[in-house]
Protein backbone atom coordinates (compact mmCIF):
# COMPACT_ATOMS: atom_id res chain seq x y z
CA UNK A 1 0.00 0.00 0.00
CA UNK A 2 1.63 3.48 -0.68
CA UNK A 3 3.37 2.24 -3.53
CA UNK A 4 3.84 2.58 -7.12
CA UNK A 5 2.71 -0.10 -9.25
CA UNK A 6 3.70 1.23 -12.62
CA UNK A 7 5.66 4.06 -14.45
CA UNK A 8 4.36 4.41 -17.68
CA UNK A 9 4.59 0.91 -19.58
CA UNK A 10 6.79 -0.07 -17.03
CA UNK A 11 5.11 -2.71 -13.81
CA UNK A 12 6.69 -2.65 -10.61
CA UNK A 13 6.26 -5.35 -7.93
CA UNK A 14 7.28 -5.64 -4.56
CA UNK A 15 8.05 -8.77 -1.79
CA UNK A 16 5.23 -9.03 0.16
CA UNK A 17 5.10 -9.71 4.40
CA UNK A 18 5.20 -13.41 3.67
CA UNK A 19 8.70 -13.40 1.38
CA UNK A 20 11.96 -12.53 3.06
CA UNK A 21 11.77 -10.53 6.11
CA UNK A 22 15.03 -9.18 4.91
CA UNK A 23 13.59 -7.68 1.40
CA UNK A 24 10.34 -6.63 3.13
CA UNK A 25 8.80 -3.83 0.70
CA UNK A 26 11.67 -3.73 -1.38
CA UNK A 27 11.30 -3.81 -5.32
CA UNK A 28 10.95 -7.64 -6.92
CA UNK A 29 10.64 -6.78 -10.33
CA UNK A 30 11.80 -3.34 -11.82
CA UNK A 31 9.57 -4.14 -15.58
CA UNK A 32 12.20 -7.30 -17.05
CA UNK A 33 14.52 -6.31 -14.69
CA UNK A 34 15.62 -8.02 -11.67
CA UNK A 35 17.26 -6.31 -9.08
CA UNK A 36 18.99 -8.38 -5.98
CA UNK A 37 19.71 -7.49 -2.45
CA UNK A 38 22.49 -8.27 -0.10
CA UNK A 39 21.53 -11.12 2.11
CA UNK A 40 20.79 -11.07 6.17
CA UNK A 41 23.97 -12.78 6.20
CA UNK A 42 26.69 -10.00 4.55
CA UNK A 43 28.44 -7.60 6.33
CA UNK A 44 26.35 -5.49 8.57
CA UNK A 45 27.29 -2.01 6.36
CA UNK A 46 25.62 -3.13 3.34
CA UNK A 47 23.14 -5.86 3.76
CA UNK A 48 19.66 -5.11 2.91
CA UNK A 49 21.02 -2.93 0.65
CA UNK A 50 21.24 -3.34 -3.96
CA UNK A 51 24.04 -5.99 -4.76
CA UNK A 52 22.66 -5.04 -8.82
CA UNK A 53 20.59 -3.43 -10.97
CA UNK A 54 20.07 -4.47 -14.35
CA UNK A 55 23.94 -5.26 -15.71
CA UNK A 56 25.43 -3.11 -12.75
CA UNK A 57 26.64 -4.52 -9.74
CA UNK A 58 26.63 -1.73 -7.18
CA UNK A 59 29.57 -2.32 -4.38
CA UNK A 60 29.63 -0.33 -0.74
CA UNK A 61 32.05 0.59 1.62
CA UNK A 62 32.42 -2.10 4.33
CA UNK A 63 32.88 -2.23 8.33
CA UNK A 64 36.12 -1.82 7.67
CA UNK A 65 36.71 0.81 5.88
CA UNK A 66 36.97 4.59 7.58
CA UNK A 67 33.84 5.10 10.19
CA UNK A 68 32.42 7.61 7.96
CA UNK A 69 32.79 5.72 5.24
CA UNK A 70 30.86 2.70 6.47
CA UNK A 71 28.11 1.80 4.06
CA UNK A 72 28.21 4.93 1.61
CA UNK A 73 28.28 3.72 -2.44
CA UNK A 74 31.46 2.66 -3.53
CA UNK A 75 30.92 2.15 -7.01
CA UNK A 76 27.38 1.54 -9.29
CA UNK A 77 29.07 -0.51 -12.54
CA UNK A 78 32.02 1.42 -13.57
CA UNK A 79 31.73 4.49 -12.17
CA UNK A 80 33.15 5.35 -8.88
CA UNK A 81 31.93 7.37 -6.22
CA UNK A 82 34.47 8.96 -3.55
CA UNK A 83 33.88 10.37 -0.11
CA UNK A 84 35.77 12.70 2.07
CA UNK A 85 36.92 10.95 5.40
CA UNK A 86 37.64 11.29 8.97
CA UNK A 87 41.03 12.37 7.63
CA UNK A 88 40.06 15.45 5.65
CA UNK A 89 38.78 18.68 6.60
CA UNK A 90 36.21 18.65 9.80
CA UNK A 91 33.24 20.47 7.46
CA UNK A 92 33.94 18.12 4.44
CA UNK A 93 33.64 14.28 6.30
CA UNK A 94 31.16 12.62 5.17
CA UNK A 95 30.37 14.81 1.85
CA UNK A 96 30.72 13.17 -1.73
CA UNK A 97 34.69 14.42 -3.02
CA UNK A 98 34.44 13.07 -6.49
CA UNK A 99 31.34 11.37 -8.70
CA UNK A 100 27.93 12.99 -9.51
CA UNK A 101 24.45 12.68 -6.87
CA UNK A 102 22.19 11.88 -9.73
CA UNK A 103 23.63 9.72 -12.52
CA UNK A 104 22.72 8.17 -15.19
CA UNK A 105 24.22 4.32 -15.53
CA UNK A 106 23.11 1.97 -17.93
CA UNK A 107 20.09 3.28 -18.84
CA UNK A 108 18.98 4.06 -15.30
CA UNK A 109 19.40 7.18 -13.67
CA UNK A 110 20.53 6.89 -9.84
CA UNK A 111 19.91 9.34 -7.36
CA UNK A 112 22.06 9.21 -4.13
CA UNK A 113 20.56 10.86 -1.25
């Protein structure tokens, strides 16, 4: 409930309450595409989260990396995504240093927030 079901041509589903607890509400079917989740059983900093999207595999930082680094994007196919850390300027941590918030990969356009 809440949700969309299609964009245009394209049908979205979702796993219900009775499929993974894990994937709970999370997108089953994007149209043909299918996207998969990192299992209950990965490392704490990305599990839950996309593992791939269409012909992109999408990578995070892990536990252990840099604290502030923990579970931000890595990379989304071939295009890499860097962070300031702990180690750079106080008012920079945390904030994306080099890559694009909304970018278009493969045909789908990705919008980090």
């Amino acid at each position: 409930m809440g949700k969309l079901k299609s964009i245009g041509t394209l049908l979205l589903d979702y796993y219900s309450n009775f499929d993974n607890a894990a994937y709970k509400g999370k997108l089953r079917f994007i149209g043909s595409s299918v996207p998969e989740y990192y299992s209950a059983v990965d490392d704490e900093a990305y599990r839950g989260k996309l593992k791939t999207i269409g012909n992109n595999p999408i990578t995070w930082y892990s536990t252990f990396d840099d604290k502030l680094l923990k579970g931000k994007l890595k990379r989304i196919g071939s295009v890499p995504f860097e962070w300031y850390s702990s180690f750079d300027k106080t008012e920079l941590r945390g904030a994306l240093k080099s890559g694009l918030y909304r970018q278009t990969i493969g045909g789908i356009t990705h919008i980090l927030r």
